[in-house]
Protein backbone atom coordinates (compact mmCIF):
# COMPACT_ATOMS: atom_id res chain seq x y z
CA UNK A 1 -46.18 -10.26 26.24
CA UNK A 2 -44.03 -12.31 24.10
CA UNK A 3 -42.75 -11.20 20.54
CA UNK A 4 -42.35 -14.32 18.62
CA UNK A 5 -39.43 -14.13 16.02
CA UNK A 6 -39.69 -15.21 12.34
CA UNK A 7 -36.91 -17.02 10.26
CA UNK A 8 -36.92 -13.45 8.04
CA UNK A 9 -36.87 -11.28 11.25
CA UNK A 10 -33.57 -13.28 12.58
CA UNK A 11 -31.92 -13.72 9.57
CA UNK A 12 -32.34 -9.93 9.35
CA UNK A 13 -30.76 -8.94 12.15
CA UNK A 14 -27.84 -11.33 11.86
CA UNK A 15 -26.94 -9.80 8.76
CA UNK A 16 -26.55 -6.78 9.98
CA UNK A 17 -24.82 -7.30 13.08
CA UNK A 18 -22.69 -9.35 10.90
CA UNK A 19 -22.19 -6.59 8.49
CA UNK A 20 -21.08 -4.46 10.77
CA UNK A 21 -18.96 -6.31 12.21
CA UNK A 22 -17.23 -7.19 9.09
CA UNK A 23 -16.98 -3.72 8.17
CA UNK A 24 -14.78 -3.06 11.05
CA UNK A 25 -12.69 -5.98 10.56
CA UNK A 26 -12.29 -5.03 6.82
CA UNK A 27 -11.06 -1.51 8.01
CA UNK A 28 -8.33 -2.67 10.35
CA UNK A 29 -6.93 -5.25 8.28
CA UNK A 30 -6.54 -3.59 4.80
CA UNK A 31 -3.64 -1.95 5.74
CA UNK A 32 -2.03 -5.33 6.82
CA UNK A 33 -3.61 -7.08 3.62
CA UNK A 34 -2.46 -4.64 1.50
CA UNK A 35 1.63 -5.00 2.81
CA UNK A 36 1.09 -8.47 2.81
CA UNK A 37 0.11 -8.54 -0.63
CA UNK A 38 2.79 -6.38 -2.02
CA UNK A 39 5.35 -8.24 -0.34
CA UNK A 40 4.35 -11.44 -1.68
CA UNK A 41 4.26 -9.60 -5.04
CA UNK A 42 7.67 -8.65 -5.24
CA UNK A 43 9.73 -11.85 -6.05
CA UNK A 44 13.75 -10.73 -6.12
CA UNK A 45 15.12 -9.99 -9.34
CA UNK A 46 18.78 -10.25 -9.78
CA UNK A 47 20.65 -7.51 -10.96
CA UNK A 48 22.21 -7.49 -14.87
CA UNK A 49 24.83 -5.28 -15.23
CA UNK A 50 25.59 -3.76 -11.69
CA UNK A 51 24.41 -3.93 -8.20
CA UNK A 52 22.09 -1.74 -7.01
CA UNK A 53 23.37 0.01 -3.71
CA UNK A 54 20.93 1.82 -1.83
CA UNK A 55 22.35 5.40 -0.99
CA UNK A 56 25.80 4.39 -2.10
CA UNK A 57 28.68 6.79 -1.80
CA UNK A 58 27.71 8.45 -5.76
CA UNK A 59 24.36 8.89 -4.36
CA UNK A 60 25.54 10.50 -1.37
CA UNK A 61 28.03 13.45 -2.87
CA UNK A 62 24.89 14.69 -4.71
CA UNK A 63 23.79 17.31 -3.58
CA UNK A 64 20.34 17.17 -1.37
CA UNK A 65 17.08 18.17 -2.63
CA UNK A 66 15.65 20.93 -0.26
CA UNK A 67 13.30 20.15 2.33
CA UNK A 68 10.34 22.12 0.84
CA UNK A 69 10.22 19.96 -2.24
CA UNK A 70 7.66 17.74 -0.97
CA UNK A 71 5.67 15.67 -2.72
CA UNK A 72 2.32 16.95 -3.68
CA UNK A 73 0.79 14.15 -1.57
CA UNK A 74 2.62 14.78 1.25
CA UNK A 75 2.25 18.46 1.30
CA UNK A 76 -1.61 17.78 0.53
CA UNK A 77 -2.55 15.25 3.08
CA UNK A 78 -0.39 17.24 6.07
CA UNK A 79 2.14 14.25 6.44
CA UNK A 80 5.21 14.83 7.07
CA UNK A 81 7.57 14.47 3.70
CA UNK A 82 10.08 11.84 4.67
CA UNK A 83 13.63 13.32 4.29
CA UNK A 84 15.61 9.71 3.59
CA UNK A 85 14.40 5.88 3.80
CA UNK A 86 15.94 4.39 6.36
CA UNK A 87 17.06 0.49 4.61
CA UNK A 88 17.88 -2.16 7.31
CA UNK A 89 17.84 -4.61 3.95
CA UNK A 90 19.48 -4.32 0.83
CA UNK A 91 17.93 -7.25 -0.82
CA UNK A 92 14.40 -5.93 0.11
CA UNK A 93 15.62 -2.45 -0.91
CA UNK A 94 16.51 -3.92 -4.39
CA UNK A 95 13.03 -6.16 -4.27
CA UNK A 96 10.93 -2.96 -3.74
CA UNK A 97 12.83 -1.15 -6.08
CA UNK A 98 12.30 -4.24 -8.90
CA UNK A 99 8.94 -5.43 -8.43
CA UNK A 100 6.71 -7.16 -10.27
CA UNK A 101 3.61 -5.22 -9.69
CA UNK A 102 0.98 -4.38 -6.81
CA UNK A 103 -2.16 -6.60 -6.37
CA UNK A 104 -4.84 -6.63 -3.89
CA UNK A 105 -6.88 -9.51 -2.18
CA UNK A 106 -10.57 -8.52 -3.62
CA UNK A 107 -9.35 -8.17 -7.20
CA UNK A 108 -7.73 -11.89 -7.41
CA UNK A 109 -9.03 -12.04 -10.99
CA UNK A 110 -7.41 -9.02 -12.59
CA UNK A 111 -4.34 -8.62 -13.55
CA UNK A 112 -1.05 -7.78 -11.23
CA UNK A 113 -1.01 -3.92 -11.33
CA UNK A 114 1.70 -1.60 -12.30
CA UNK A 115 3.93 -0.43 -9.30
CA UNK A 116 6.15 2.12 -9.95
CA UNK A 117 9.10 2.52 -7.49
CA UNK A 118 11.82 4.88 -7.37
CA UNK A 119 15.02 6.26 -5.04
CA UNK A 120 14.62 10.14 -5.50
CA UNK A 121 17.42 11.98 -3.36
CA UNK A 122 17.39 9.05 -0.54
CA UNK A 123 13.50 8.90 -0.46
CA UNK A 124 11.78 5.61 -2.03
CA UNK A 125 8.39 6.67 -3.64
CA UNK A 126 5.96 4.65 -4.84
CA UNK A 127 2.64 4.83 -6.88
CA UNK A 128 0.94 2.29 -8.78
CA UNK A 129 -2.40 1.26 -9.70
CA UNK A 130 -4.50 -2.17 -9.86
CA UNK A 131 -7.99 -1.95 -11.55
CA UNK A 132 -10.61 -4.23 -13.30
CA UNK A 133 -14.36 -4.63 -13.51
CA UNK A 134 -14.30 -5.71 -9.81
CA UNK A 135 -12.92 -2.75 -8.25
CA UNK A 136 -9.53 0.15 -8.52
CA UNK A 137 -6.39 -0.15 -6.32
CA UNK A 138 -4.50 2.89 -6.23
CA UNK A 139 -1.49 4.14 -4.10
CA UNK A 140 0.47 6.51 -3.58
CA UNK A 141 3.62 7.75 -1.01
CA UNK A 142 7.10 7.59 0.26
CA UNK A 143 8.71 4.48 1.98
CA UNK A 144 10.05 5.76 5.57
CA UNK A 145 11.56 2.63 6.17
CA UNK A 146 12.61 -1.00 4.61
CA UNK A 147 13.52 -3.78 6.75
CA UNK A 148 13.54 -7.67 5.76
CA UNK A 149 10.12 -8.95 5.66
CA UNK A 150 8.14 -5.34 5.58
CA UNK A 151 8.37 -1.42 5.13
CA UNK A 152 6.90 1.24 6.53
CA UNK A 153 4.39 3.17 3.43
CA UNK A 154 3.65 6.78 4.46
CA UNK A 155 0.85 8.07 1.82
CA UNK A 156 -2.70 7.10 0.20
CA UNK A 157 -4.09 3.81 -0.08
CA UNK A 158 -7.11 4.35 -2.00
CA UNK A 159 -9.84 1.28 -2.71
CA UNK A 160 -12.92 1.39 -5.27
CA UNK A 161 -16.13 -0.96 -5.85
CA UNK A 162 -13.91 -3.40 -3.82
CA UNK A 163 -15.06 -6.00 -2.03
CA UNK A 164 -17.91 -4.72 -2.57
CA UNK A 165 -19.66 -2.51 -5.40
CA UNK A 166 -19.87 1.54 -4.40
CA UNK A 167 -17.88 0.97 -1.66
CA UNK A 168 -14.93 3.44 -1.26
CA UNK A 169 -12.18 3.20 1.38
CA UNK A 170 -9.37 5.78 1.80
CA UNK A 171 -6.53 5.58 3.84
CA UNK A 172 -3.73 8.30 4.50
CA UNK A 173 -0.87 8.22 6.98
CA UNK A 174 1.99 5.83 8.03
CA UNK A 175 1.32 1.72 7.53
């Protein structure tokens, strides 16, 4: 015996094949999508009164901050707090530091979001936050390293409603 298929009965089943296929697609490249996006986000700002010089000799004769003053996120999520960014790149050390917001792929209409970055005792940190009606961009960590073209993000990447409404994605760890 022979099952005969219908147009609704295919189309059916290639959307959800499809689906789930796109799902896992979606899940391995955010964390790409979302680097690439900050890094095309961050145009280079030139210094006004004085260069910035990452971990310069002032910044060095301070004293250290004790190890067990984590961030809350890092203490939280059971990553490892990163004791000093490593920067293989001034100018992207100085671009990070001077952005001009974070923005994500899915929410192309809103508004850049606010990044906030900052050198804290040798440790970058950032958190910002992108959000409109189509969906919420949040993040949150510590930059373990900077190099030319791309850094290294240890914290929480946190998506709402984007791409797609009730959809929540979560990331935490090193990307």
């Amino acid at each position: 015996m022979t099952m005969q298929n219908t147009p609704d009965r295919d189309l059916n089943t290639a959307l959800h094949s499809t689906q789930g296929t796109r799902r896992t697609r979606l899940s391995r490249i955010l964390p790409l999508a979302f680097g690439l996006a900050l890094a095309a986000a961050a145009p280079m700002q030139a210094a006004q009164a004085e260069t910035i010089r990452a971990h310069g000799p002032a910044q060095q004769a301070a004293p250290q901050a004790a190890p067990q003053q984590a961030t809350p996120q890092a203490g939280s999520t059971g990553l490892a707090p990163v004791t000093k960014t490593e920067i293989k790149s001034q100018t992207a050390y100085e671009r990070l530091l001077n952005n001009s917001g974070v923005s994500v792929q899915w929410l192309w209409s809103a508004e850049r979001g606010h990044l906030n970055a900052k050198d804290v005792n040798d440790v970058v940190r950032i958190d910002g936050t992108q959000a409109n009606f189509e969906g919420t961009l949040k993040i949150n960590g510590e930059i373990v390293s900077i190099d030319k073209d791309r850094f290294t993000f240890r914290g929480t990447i946190l998506i709402l409603d984007a791409p797609d409404k009730g959809r929540r994605c979560e990331r935490t760890g090193d990307y």
